[in-house]
PDB file of N, CA and C in Angstrom:
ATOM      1  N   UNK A   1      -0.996  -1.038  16.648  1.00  0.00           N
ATOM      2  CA  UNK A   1      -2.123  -0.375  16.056  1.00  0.00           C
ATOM      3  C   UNK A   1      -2.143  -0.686  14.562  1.00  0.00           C
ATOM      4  N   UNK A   2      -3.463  -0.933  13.360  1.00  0.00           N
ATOM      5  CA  UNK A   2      -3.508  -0.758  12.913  1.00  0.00           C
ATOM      6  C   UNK A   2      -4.518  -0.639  12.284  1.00  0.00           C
ATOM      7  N   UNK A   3      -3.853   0.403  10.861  1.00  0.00           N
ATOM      8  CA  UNK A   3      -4.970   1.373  10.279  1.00  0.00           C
ATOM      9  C   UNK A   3      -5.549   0.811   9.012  1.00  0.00           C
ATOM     10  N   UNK A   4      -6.632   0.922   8.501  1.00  0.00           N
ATOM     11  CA  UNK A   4      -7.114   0.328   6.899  1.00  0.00           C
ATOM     12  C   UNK A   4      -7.485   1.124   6.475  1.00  0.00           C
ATOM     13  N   UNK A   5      -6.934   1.931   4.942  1.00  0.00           N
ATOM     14  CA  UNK A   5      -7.081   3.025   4.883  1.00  0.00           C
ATOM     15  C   UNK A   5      -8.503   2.584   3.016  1.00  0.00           C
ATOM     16  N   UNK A   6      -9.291   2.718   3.151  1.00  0.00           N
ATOM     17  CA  UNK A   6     -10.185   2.340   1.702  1.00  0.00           C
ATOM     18  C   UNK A   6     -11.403   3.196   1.564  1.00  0.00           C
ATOM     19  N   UNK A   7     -10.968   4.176   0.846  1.00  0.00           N
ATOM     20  CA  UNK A   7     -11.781   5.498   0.957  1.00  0.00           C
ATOM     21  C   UNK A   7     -12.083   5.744  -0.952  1.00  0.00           C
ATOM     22  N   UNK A   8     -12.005   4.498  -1.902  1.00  0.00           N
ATOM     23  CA  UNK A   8     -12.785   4.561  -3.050  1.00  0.00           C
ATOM     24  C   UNK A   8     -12.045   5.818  -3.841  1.00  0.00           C
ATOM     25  N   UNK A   9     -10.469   5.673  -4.036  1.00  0.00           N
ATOM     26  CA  UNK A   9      -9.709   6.696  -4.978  1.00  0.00           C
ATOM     27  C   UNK A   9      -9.121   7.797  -4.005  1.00  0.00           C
ATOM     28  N   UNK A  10      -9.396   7.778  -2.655  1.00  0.00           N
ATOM     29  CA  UNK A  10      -8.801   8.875  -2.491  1.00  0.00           C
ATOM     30  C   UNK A  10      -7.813   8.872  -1.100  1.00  0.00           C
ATOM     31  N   UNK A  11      -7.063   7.689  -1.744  1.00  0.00           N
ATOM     32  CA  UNK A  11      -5.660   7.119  -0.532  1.00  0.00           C
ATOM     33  C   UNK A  11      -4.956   7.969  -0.339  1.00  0.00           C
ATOM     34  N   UNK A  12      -4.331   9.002  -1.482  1.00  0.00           N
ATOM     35  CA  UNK A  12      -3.237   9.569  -1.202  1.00  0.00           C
ATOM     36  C   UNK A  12      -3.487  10.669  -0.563  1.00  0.00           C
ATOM     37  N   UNK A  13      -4.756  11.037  -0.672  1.00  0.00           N
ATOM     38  CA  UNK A  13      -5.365  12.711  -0.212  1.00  0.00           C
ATOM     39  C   UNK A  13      -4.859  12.282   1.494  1.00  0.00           C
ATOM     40  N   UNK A  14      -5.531  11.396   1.917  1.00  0.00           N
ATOM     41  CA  UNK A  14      -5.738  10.634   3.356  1.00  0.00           C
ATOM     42  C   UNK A  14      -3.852  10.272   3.726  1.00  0.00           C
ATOM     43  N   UNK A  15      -3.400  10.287   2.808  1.00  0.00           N
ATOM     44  CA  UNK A  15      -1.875   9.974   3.424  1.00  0.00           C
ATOM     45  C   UNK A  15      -1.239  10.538   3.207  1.00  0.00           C
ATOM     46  N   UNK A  16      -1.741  12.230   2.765  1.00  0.00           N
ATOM     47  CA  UNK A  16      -0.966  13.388   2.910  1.00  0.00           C
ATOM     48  C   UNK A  16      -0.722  13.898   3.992  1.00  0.00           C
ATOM     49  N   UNK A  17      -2.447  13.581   4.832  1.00  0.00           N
ATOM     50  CA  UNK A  17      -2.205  13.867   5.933  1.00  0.00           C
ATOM     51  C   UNK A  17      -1.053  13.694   7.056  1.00  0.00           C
ATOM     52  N   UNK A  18      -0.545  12.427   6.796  1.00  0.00           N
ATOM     53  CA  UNK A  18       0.018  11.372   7.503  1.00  0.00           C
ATOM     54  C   UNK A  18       1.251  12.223   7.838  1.00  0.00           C
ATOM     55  N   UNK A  19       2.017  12.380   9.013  1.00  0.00           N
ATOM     56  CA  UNK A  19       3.621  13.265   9.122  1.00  0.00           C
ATOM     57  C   UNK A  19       4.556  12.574   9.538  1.00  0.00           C
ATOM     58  N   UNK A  20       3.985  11.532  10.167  1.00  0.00           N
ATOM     59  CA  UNK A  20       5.024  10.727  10.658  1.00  0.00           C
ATOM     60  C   UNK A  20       4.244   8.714  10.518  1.00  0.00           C
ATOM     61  N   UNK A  21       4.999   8.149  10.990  1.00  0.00           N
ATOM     62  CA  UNK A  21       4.224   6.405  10.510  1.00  0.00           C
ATOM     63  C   UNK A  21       3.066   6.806  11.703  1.00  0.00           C
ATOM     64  N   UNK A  22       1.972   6.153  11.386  1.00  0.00           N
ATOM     65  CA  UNK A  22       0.765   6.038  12.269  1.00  0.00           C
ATOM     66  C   UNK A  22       0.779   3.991  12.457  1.00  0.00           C
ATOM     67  N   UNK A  23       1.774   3.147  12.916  1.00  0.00           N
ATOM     68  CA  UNK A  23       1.709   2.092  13.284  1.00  0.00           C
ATOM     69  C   UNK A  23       1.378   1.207  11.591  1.00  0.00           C
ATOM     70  N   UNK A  24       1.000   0.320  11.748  1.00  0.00           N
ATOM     71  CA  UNK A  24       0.921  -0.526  10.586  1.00  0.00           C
ATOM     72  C   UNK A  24      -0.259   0.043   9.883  1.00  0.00           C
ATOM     73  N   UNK A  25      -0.135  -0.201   8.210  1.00  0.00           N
ATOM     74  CA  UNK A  25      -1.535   0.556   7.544  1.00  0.00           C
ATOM     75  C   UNK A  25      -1.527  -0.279   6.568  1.00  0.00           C
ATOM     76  N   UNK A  26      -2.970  -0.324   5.990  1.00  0.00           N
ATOM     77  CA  UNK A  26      -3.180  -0.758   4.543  1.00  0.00           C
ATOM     78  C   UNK A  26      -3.666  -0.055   3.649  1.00  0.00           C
ATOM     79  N   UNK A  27      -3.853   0.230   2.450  1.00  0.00           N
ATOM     80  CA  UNK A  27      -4.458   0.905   2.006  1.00  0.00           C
ATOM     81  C   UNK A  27      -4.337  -0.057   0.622  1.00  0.00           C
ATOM     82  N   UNK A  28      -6.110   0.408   0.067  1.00  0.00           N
ATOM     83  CA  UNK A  28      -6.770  -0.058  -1.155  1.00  0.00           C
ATOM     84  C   UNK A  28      -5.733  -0.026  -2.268  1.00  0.00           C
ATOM     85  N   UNK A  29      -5.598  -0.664  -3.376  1.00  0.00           N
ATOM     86  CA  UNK A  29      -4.469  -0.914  -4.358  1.00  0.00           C
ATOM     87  C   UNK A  29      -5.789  -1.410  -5.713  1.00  0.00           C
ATOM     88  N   UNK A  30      -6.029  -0.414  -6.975  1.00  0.00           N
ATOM     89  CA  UNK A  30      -7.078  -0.509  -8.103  1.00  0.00           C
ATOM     90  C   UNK A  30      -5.809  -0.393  -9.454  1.00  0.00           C
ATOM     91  N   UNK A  31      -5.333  -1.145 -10.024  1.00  0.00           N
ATOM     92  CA  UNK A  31      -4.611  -1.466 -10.979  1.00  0.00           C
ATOM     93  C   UNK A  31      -4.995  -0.632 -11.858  1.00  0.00           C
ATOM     94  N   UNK A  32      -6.262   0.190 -12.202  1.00  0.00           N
ATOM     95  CA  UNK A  32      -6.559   1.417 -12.679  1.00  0.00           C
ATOM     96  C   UNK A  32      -6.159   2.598 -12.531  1.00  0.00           C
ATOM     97  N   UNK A  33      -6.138   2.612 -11.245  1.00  0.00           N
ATOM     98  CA  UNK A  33      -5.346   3.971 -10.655  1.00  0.00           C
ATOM     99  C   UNK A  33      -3.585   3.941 -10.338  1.00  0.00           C
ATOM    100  N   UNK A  34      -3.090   3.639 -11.712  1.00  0.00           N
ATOM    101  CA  UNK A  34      -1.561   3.055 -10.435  1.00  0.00           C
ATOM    102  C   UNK A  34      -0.985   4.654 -10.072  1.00  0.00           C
ATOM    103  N   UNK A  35      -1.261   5.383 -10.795  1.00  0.00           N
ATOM    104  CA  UNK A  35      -0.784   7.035 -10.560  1.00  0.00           C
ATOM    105  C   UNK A  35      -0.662   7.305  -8.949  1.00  0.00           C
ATOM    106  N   UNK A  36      -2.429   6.601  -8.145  1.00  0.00           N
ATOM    107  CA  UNK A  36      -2.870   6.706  -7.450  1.00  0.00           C
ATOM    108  C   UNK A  36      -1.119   5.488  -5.899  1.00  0.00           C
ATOM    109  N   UNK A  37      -1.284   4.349  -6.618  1.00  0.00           N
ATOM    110  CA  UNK A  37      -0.407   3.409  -5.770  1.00  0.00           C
ATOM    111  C   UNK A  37       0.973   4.306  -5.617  1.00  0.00           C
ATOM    112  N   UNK A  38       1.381   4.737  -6.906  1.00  0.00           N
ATOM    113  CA  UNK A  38       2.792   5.274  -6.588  1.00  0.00           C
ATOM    114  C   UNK A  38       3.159   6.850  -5.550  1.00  0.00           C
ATOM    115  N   UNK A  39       2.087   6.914  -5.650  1.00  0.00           N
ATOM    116  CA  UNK A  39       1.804   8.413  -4.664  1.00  0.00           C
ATOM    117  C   UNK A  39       1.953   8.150  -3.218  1.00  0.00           C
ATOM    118  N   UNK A  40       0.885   6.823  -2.905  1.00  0.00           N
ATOM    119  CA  UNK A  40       1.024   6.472  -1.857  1.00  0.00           C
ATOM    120  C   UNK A  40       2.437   5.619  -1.530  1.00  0.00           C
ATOM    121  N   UNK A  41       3.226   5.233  -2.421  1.00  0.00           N
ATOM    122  CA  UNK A  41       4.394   4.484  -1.878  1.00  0.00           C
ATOM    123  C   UNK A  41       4.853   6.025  -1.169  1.00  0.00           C
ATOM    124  N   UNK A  42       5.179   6.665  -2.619  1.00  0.00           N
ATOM    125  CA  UNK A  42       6.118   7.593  -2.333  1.00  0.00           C
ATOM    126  C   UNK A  42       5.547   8.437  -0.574  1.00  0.00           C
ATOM    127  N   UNK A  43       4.797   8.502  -1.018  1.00  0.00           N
ATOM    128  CA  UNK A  43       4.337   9.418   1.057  1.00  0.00           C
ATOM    129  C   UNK A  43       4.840   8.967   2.174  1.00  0.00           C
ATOM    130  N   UNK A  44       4.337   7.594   2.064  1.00  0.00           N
ATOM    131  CA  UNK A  44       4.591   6.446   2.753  1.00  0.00           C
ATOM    132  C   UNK A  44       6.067   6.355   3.367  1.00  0.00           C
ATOM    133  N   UNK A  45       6.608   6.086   2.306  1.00  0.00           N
ATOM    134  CA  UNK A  45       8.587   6.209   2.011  1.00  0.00           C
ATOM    135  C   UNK A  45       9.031   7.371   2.357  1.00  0.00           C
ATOM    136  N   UNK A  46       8.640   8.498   2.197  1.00  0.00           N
ATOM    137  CA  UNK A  46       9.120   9.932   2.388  1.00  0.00           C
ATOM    138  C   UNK A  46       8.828  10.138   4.174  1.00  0.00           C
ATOM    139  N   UNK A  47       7.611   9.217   4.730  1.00  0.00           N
ATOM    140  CA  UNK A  47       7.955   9.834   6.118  1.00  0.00           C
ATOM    141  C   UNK A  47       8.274   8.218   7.150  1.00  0.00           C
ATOM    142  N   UNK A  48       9.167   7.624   6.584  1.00  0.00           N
ATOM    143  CA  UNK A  48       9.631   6.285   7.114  1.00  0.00           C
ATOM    144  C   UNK A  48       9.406   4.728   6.918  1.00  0.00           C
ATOM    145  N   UNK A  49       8.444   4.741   6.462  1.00  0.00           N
ATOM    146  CA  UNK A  49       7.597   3.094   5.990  1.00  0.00           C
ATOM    147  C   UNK A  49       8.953   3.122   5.173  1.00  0.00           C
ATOM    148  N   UNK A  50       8.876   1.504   5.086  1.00  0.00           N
ATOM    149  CA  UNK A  50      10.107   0.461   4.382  1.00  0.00           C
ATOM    150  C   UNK A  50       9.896  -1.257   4.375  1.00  0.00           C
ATOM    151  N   UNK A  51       8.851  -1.004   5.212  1.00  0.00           N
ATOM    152  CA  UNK A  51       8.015  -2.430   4.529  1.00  0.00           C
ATOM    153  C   UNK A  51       7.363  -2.545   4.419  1.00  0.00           C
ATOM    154  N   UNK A  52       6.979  -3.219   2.952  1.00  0.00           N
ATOM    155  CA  UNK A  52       5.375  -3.086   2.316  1.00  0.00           C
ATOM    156  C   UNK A  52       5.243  -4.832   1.795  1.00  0.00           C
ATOM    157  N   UNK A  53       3.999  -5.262   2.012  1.00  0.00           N
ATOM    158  CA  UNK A  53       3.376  -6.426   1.326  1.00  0.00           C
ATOM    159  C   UNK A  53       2.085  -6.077   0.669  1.00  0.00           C
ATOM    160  N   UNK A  54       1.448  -6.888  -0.191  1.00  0.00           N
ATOM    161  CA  UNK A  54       0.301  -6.517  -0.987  1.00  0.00           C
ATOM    162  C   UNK A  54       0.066  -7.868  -0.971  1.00  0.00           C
ATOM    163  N   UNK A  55      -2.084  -7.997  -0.287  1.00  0.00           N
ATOM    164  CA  UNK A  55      -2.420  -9.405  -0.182  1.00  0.00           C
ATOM    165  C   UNK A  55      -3.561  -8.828  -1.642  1.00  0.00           C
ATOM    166  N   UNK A  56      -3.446  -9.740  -2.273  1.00  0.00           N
ATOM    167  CA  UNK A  56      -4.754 -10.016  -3.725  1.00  0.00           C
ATOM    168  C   UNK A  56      -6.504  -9.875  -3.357  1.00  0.00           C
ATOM    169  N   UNK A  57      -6.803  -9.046  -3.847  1.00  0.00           N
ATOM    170  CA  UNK A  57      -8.529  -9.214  -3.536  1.00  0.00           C
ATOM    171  C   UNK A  57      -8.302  -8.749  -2.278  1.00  0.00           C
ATOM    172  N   UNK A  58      -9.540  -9.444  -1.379  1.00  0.00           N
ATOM    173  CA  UNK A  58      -9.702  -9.033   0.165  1.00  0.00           C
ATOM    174  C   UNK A  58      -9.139 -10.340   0.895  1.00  0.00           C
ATOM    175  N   UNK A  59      -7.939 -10.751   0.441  1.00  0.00           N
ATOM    176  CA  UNK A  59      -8.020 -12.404   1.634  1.00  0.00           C
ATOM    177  C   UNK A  59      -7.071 -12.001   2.640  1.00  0.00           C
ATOM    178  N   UNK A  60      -6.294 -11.063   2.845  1.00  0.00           N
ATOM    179  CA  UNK A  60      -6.185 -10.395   3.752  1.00  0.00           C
ATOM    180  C   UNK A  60      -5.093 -11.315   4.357  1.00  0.00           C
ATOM    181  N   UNK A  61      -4.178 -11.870   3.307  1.00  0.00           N
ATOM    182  CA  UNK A  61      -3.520 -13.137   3.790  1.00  0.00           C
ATOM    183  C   UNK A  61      -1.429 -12.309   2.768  1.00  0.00           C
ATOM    184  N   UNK A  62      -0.818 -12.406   3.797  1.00  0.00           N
ATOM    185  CA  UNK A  62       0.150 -11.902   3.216  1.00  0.00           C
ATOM    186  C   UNK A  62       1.061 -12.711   2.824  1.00  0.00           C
ATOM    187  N   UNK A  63       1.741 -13.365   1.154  1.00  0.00           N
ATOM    188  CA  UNK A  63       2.160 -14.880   1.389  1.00  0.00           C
ATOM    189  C   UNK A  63       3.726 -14.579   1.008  1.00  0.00           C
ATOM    190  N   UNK A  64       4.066 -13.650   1.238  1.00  0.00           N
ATOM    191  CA  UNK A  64       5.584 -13.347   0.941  1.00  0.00           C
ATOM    192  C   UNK A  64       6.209 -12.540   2.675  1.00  0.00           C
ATOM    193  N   UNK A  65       7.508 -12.226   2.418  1.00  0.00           N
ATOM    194  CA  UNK A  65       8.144 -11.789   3.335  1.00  0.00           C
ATOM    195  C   UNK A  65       8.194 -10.405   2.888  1.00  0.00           C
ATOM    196  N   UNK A  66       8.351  -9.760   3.926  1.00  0.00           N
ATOM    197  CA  UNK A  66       8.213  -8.033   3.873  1.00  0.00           C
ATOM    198  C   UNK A  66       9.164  -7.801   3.109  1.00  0.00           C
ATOM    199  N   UNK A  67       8.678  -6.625   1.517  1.00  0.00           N
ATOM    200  CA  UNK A  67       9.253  -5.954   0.497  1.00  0.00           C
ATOM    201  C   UNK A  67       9.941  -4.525   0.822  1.00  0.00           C
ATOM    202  N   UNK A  68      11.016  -4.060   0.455  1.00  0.00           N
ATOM    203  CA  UNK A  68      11.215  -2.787   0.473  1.00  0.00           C
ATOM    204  C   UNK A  68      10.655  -2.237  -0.675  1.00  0.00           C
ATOM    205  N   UNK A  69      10.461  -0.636  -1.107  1.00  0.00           N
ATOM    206  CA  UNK A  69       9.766  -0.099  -1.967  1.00  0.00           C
ATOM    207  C   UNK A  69      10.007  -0.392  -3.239  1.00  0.00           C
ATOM    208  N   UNK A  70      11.252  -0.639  -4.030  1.00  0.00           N
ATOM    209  CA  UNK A  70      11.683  -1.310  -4.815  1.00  0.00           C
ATOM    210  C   UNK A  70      11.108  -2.531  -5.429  1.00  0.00           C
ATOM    211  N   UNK A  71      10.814  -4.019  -4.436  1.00  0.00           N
ATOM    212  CA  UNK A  71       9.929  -4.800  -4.321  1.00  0.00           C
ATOM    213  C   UNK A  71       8.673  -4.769  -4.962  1.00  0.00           C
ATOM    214  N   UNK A  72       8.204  -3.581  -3.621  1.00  0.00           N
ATOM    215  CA  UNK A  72       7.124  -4.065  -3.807  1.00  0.00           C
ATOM    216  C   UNK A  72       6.229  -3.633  -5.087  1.00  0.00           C
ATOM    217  N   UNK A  73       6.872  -2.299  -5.760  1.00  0.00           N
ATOM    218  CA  UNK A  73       6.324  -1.594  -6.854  1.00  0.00           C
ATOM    219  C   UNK A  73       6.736  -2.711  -8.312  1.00  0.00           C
ATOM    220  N   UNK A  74       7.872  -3.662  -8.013  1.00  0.00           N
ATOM    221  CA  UNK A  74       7.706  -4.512  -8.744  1.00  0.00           C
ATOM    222  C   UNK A  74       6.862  -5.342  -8.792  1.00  0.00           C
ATOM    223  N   UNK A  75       5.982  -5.677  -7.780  1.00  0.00           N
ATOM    224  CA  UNK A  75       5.220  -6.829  -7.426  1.00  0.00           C
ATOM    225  C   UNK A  75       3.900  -6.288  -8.165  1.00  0.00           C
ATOM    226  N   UNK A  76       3.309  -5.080  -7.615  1.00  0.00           N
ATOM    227  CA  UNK A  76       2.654  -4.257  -8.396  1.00  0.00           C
ATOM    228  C   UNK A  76       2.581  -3.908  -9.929  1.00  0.00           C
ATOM    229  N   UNK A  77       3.334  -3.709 -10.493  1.00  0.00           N
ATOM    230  CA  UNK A  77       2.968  -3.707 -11.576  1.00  0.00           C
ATOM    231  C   UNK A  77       3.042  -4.760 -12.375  1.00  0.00           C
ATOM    232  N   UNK A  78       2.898  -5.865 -11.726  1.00  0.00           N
ATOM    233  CA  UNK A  78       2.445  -7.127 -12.410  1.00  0.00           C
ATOM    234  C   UNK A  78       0.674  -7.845 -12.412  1.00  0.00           C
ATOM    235  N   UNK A  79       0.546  -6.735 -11.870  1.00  0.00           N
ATOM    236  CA  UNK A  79      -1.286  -6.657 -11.655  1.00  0.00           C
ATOM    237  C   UNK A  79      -1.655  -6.150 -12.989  1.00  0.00           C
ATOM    238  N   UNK A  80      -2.686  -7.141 -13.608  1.00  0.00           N
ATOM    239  CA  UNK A  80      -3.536  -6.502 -14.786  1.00  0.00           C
ATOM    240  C   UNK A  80      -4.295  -5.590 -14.438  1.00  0.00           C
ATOM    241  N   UNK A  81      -4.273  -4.381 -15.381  1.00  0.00           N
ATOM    242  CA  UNK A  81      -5.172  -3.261 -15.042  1.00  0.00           C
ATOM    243  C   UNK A  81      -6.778  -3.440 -15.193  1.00  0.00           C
ATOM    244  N   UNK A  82      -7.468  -4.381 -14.873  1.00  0.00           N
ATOM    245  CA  UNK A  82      -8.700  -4.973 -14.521  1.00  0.00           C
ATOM    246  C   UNK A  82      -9.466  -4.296 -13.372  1.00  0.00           C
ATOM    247  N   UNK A  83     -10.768  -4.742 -13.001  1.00  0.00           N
ATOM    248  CA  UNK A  83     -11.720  -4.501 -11.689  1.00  0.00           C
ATOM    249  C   UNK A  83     -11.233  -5.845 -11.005  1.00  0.00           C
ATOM    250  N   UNK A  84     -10.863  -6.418 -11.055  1.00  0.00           N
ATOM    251  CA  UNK A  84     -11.117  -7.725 -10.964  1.00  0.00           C
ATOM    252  C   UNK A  84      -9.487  -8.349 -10.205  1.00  0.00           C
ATOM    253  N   UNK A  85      -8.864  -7.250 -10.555  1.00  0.00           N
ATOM    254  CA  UNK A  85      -7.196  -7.663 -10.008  1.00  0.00           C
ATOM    255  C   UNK A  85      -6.581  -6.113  -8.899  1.00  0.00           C
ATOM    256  N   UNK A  86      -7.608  -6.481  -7.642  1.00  0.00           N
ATOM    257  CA  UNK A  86      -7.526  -5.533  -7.221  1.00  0.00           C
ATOM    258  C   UNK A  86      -6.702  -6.202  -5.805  1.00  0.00           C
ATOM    259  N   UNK A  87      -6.518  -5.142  -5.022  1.00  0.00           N
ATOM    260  CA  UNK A  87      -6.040  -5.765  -3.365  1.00  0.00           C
ATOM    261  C   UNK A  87      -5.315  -4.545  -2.457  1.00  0.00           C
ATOM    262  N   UNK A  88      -4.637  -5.003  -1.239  1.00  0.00           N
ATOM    263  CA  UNK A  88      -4.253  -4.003   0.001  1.00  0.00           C
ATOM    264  C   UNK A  88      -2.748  -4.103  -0.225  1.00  0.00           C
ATOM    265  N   UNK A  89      -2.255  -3.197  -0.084  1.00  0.00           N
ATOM    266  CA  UNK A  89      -0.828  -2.470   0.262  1.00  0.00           C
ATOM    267  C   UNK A  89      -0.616  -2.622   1.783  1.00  0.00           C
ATOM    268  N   UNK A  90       0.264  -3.455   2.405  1.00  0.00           N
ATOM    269  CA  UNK A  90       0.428  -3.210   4.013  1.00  0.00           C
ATOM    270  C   UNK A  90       1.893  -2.809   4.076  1.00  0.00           C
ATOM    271  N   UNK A  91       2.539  -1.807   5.057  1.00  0.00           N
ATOM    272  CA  UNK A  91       2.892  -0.989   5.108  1.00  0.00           C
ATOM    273  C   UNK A  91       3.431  -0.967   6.571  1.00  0.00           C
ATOM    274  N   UNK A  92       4.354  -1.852   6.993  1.00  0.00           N
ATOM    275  CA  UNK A  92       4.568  -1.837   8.447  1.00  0.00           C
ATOM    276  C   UNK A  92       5.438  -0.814   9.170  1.00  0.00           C
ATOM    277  N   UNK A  93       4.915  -0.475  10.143  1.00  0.00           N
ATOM    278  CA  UNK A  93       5.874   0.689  10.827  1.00  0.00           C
ATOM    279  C   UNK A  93       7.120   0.540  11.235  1.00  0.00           C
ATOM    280  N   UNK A  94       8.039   1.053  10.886  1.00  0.00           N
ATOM    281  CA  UNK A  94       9.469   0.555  10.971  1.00  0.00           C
ATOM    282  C   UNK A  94      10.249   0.412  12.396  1.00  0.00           C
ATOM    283  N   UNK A  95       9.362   1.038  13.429  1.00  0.00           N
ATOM    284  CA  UNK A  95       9.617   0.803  14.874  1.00  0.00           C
ATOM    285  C   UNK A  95       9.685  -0.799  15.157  1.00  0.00           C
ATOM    286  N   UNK A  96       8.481  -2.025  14.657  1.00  0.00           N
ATOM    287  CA  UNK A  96       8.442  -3.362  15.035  1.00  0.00           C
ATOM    288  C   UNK A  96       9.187  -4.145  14.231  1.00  0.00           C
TER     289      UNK A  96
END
């Protein structure tokens, strides 16, 4: 299963919900909001996720090997805080 989570600022509200992994997810990543990215690691991490990739823009193309949270928040904050340097957080369920 998987979920795409892009609800325009309001990822983490939507992955509060979350109690346990819901299968593989993505969710929107705005170099504006990083307050917003680290919320969602942390949720994410707090109810099992442990691998995360981030594809650039929408190409929906993942060109590295799966990050632990550590990783990937490094990978992240190498994004200019632009409109323009935006992209998805994927988030695989630790069952596969």
């Amino acid at each position: 299963m998987f979920t795409k989570i892009d609800v325009e600022g309001y990822e983490p509200e939507v992955l509060r919900g979350l109690s346990q992994p819901a299968g593989t997810l993505s969710f929107e990543v705005v170099p504006r909001l990083r307050e917003h990215i680290e919320e969602c690691l942390l949720r994410l991490e707090a109810i099992g996720y442990r691998q995360f990739q981030f594809s650039l823009n929408e190409s929906m193309r993942l060109p590295n090997g799966w990050l632990d949270g550590r990783a990937i928040r490094e990978r992240l904050s190498q994004l200019a805080p632009s409109q323009t340097d935006f992209g998805d957080v994927y988030a695989r369920n630790p069952a596969l």
